[in-house]
C-alpha atoms as a PDB file:
ATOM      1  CA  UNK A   1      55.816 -70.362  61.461  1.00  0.00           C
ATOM      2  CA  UNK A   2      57.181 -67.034  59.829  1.00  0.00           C
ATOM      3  CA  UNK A   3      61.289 -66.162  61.917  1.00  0.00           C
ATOM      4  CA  UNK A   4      59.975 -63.250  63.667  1.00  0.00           C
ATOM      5  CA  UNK A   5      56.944 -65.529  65.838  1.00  0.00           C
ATOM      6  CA  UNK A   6      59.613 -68.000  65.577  1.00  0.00           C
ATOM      7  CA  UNK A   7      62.021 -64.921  67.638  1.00  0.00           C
ATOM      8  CA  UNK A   8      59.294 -64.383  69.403  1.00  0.00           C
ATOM      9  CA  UNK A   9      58.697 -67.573  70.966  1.00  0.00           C
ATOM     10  CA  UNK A  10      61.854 -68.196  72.030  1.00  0.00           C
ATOM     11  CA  UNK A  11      62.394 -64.419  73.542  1.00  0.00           C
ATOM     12  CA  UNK A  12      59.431 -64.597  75.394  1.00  0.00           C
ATOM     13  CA  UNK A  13      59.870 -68.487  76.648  1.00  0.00           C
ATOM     14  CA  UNK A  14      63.333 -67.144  77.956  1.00  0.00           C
ATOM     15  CA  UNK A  15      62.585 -63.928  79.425  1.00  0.00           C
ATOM     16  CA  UNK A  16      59.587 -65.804  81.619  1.00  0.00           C
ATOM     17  CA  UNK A  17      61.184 -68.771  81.969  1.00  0.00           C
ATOM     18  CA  UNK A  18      59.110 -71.459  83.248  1.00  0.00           C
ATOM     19  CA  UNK A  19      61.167 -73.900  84.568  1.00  0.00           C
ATOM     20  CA  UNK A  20      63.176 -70.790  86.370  1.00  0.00           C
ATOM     21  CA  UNK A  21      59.776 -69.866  88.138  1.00  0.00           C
ATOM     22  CA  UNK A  22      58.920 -73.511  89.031  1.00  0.00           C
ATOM     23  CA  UNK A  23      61.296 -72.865  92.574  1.00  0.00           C
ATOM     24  CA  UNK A  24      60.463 -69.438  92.869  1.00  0.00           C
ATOM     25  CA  UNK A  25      56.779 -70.887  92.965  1.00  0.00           C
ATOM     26  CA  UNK A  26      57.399 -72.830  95.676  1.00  0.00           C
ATOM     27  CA  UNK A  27      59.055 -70.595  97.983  1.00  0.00           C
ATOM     28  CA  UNK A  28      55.916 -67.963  97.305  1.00  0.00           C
ATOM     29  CA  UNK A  29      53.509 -70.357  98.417  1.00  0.00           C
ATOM     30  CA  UNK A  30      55.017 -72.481 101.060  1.00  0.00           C
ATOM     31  CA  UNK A  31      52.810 -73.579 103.434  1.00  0.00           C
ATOM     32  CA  UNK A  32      50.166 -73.697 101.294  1.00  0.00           C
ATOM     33  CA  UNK A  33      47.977 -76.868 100.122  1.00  0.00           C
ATOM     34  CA  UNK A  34      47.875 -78.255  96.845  1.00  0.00           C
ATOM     35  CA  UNK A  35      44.384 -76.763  95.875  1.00  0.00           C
ATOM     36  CA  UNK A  36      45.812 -73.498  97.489  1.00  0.00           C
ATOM     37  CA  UNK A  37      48.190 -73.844  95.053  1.00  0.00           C
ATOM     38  CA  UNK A  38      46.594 -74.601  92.143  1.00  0.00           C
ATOM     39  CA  UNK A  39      44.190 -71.589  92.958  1.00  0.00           C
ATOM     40  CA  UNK A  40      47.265 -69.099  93.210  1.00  0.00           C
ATOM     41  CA  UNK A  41      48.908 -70.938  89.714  1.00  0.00           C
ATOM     42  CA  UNK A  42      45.549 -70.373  88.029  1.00  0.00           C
ATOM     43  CA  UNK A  43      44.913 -67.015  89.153  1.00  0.00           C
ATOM     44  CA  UNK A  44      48.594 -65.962  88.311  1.00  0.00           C
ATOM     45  CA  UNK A  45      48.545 -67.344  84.861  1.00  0.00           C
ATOM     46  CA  UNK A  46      45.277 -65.877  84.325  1.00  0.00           C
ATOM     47  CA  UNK A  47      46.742 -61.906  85.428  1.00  0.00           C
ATOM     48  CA  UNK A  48      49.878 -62.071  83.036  1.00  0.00           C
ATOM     49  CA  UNK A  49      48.118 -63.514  79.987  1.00  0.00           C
ATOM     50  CA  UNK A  50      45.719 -60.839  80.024  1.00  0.00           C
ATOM     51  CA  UNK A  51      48.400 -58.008  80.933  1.00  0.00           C
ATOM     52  CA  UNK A  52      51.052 -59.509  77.449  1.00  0.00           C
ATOM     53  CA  UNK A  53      47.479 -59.971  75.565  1.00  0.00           C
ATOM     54  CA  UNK A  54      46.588 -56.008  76.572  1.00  0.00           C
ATOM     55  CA  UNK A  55      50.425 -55.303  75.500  1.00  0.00           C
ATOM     56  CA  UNK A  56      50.079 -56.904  72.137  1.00  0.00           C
ATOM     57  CA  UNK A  57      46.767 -55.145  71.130  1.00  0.00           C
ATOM     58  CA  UNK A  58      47.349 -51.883  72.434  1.00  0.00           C
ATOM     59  CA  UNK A  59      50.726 -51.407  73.176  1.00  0.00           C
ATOM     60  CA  UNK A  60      51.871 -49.491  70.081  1.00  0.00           C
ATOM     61  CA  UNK A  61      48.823 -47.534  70.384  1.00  0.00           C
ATOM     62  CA  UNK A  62      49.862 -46.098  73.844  1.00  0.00           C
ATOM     63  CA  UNK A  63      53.470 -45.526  72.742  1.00  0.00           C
ATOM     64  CA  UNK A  64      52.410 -43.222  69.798  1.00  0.00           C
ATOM     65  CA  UNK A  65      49.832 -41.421  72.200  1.00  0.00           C
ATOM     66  CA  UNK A  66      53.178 -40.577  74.621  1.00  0.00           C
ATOM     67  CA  UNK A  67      55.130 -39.565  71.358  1.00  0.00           C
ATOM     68  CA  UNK A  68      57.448 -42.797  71.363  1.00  0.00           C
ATOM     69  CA  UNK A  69      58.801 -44.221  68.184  1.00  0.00           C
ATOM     70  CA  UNK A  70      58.608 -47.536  67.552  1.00  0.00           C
ATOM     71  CA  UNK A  71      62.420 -47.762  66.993  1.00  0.00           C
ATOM     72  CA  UNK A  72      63.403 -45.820  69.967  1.00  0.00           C
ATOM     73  CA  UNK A  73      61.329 -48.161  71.773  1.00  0.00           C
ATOM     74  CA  UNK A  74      63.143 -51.251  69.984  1.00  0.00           C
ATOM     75  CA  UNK A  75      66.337 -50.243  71.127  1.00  0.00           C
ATOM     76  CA  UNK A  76      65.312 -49.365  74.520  1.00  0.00           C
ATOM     77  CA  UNK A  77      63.084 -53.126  74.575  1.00  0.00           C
ATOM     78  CA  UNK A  78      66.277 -54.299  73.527  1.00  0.00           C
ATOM     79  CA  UNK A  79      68.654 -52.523  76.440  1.00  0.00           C
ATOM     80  CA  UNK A  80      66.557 -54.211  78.963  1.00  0.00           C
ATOM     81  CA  UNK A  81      65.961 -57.726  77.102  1.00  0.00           C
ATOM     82  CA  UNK A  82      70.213 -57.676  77.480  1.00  0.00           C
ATOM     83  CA  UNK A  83      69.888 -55.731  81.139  1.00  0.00           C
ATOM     84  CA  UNK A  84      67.645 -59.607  81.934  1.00  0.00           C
ATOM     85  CA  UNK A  85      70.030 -61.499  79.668  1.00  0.00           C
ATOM     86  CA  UNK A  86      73.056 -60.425  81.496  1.00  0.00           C
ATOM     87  CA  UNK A  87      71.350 -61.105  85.123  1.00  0.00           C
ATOM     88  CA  UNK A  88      70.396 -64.966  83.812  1.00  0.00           C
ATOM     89  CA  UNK A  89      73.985 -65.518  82.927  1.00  0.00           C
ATOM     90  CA  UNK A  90      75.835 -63.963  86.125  1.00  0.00           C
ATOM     91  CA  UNK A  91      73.443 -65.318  88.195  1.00  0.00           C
ATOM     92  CA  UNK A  92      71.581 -62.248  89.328  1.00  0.00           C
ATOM     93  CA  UNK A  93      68.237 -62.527  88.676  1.00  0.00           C
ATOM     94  CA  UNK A  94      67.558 -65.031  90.701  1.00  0.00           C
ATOM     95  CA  UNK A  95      68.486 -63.418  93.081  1.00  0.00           C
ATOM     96  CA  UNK A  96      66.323 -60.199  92.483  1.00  0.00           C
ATOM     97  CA  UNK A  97      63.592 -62.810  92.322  1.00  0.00           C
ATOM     98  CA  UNK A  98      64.457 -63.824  96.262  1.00  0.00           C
ATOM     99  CA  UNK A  99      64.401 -60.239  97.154  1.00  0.00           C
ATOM    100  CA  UNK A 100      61.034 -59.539  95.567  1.00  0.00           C
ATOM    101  CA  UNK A 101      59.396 -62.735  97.495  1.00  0.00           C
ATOM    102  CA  UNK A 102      61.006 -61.345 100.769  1.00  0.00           C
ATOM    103  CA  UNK A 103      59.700 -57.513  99.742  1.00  0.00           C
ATOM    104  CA  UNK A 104      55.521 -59.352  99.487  1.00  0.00           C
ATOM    105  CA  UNK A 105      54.306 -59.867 103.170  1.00  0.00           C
ATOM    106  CA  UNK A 106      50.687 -60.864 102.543  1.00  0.00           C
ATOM    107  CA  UNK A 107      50.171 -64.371 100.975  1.00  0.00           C
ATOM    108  CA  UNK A 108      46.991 -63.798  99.251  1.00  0.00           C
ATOM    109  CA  UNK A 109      48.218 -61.476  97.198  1.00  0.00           C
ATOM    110  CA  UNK A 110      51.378 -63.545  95.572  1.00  0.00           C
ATOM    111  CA  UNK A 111      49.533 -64.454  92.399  1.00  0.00           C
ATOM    112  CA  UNK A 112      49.419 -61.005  91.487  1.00  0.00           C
ATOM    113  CA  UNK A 113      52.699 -59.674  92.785  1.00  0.00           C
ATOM    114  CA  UNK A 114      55.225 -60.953  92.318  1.00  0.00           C
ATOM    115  CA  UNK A 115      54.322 -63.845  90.692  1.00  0.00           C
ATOM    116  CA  UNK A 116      52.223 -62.290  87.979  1.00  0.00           C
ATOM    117  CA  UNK A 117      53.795 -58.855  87.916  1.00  0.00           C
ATOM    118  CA  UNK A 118      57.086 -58.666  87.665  1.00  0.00           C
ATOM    119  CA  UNK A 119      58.315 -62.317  87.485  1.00  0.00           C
ATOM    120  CA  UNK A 120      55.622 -63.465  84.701  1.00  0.00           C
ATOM    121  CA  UNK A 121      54.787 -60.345  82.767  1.00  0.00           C
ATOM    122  CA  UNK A 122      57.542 -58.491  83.554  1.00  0.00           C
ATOM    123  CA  UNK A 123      59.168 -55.304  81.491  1.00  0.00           C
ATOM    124  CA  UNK A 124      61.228 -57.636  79.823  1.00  0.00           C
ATOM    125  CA  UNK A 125      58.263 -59.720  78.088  1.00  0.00           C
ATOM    126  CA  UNK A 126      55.979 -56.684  77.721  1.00  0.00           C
ATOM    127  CA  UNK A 127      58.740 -55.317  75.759  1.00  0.00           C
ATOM    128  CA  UNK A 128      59.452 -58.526  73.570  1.00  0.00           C
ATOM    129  CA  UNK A 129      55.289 -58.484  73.012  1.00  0.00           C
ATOM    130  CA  UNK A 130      54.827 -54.999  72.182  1.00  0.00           C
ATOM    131  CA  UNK A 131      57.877 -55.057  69.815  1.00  0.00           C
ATOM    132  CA  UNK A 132      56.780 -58.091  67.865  1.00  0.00           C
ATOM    133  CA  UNK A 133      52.820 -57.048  68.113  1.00  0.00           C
ATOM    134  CA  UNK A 134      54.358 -53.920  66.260  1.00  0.00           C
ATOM    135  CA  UNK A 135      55.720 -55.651  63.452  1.00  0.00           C
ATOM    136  CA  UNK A 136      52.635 -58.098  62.739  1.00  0.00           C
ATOM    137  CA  UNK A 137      51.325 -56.028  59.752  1.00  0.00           C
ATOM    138  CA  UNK A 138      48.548 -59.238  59.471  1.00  0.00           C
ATOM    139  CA  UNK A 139      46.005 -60.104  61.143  1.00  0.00           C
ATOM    140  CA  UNK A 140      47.278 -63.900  61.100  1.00  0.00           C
ATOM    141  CA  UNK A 141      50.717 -63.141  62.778  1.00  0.00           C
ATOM    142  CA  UNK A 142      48.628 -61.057  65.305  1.00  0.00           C
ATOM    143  CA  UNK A 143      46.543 -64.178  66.075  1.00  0.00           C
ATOM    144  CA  UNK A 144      50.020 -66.438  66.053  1.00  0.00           C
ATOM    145  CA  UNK A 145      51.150 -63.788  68.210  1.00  0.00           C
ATOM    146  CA  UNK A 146      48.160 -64.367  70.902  1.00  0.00           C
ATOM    147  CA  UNK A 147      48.560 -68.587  70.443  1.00  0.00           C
ATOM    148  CA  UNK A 148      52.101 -67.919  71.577  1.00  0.00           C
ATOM    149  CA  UNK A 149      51.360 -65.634  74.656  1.00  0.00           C
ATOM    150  CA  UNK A 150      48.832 -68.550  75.691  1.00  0.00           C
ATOM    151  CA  UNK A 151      51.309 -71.381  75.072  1.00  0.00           C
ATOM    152  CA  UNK A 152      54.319 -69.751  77.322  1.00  0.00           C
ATOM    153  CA  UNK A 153      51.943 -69.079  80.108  1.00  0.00           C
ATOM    154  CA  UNK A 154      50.673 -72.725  79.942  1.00  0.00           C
ATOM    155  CA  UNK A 155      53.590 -74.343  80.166  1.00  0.00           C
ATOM    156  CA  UNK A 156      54.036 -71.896  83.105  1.00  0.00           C
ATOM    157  CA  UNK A 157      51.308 -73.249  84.724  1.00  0.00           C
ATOM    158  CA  UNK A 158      52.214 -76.849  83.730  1.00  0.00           C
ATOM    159  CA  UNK A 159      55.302 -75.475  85.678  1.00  0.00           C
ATOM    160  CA  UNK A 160      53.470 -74.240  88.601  1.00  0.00           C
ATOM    161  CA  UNK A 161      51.508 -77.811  89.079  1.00  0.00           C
ATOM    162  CA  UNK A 162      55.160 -79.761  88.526  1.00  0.00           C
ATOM    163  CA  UNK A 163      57.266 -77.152  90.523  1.00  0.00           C
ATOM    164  CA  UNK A 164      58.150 -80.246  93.305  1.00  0.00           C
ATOM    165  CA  UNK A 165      58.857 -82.603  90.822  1.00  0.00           C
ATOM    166  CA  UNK A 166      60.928 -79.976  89.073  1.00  0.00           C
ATOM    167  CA  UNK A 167      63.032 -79.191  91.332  1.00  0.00           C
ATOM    168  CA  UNK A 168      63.694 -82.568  92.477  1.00  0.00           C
ATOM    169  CA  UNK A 169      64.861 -83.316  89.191  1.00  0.00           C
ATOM    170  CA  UNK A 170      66.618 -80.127  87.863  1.00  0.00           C
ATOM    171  CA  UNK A 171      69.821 -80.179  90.525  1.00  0.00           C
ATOM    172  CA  UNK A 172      71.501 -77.167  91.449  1.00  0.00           C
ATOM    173  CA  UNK A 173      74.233 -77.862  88.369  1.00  0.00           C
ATOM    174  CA  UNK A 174      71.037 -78.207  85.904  1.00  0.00           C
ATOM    175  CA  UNK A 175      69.655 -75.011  86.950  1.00  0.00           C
ATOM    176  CA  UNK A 176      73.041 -72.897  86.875  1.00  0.00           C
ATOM    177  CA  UNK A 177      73.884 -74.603  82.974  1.00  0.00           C
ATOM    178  CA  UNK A 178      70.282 -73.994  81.813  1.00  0.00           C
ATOM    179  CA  UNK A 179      70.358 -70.482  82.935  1.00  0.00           C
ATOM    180  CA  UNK A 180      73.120 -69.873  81.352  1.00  0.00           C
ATOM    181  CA  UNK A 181      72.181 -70.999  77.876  1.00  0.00           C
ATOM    182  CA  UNK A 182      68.560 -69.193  77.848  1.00  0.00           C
ATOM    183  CA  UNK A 183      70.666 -66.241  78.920  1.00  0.00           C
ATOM    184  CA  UNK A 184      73.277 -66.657  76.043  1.00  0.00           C
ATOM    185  CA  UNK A 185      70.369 -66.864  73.560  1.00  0.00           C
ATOM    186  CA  UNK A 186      68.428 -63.715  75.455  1.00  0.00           C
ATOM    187  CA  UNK A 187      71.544 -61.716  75.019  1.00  0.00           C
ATOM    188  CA  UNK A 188      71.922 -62.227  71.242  1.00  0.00           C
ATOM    189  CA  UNK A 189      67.940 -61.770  70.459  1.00  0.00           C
ATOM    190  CA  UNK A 190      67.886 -58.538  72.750  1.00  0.00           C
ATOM    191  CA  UNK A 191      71.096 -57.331  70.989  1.00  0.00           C
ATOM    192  CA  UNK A 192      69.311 -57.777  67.373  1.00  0.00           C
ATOM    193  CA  UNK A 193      66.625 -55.733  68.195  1.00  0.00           C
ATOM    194  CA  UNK A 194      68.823 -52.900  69.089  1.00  0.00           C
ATOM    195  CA  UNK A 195      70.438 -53.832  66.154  1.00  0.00           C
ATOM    196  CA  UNK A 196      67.440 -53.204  63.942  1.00  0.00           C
ATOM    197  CA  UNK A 197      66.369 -50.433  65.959  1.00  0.00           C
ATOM    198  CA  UNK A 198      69.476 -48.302  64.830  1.00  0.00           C
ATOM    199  CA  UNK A 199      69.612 -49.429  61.200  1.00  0.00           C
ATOM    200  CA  UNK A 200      65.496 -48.130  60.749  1.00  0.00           C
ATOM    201  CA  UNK A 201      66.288 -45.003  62.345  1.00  0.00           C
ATOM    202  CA  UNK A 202      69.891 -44.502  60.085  1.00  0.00           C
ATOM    203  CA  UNK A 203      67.799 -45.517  56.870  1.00  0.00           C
ATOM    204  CA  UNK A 204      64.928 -43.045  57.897  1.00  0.00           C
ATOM    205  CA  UNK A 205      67.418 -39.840  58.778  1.00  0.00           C
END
């Protein structure tokens, strides 16, 4: 697998993060039975593979239709990839995700919001997809691109059906160390892409 899927995968497996959702999961559908469940983890899954799909195939086409270059929007993807990245490794966005699951009253709706939008497809890995959609100048990466969307929402929905058993085994120390080190890695991929961002627009000027 060419670096940049390589990137890729890991950017987007960290700024969704799985495992992180497994107890946010839980909380949004306490109460709930296991087909319940399963229903809401199905239809979730289902809502932010087709949003990052859409964002892959058409997301540089809307930025050059509202005048955005591709490296402007590099280095702002890259801002808020670090913005995430810098919430993962103080502790914050776990937090923001409590606040968003206090902020959605009605139960039936939780597969879309928040699970779905913002905690699965998120600005964060809308950003990471568009960016690397925009630099698949194949067909084949696109397509690598699209296997890789489906993969990191499976194994969030192998997530959503383990969440108990997750968090049973993931203690409190796990969580905090594991957060951390997605983070870390978050932080340095986020800060490469602003990175390249300023060294295409230098060589262009």
């Amino acid at each position: 697998m060419p670096e940049d899927l390589l990137n890729a995968m890991v950017t987007l497996f960290v700024t969704i993060d799985p495992i992180g959702l497994a107890p946010v999961f839980l909380a949004l559908t306490a109460g709930q039975s296991r087909a319940e469940r399963r229903r809401v983890a199905i239809r979730a899954s289902l809502i932010a593979a087709g949003i990052l799909i859409g964002a892959s195939l058409v997301g540089e086409w809307l930025l050059e239709a509202l005048g955005i270059s591709l490296d402007a929007f590099r280095i702002a993807g890259g801002l808020l990839l670090f913005i995430i990245a810098f919430e993962m490794l103080f502790n914050r966005r776990q937090q923001r995700k409590v606040e968003q699951i206090d902020a959605s009253d009605e139960a039936a709706h939780v597969a879309a919001f928040p699970l779905a939008i913002p905690l699965m497809a998120g600005p964060g890995a809308i950003s990471a997809t568009i960016l690397v959609a925009a630099g698949a100048t194949e067909a084949m990466r696109l397509v690598w691109l699209e296997v890789i969307i489906v993969v990191i929402i499976g194994l969030s929905f192998l997530a959503f059906l383990s969440a108990e058993w997750i968090e049973r085994a993931l203690t409190r120390t796990g969580r905090i160390v594991l957060t951390r080190l997605l983070g870390l890695i978050l932080g340095a991929l986020s800060v490469q892409f602003v990175v390249d961002g300023i060294r295409s627009i230098v060589a262009s000027s």
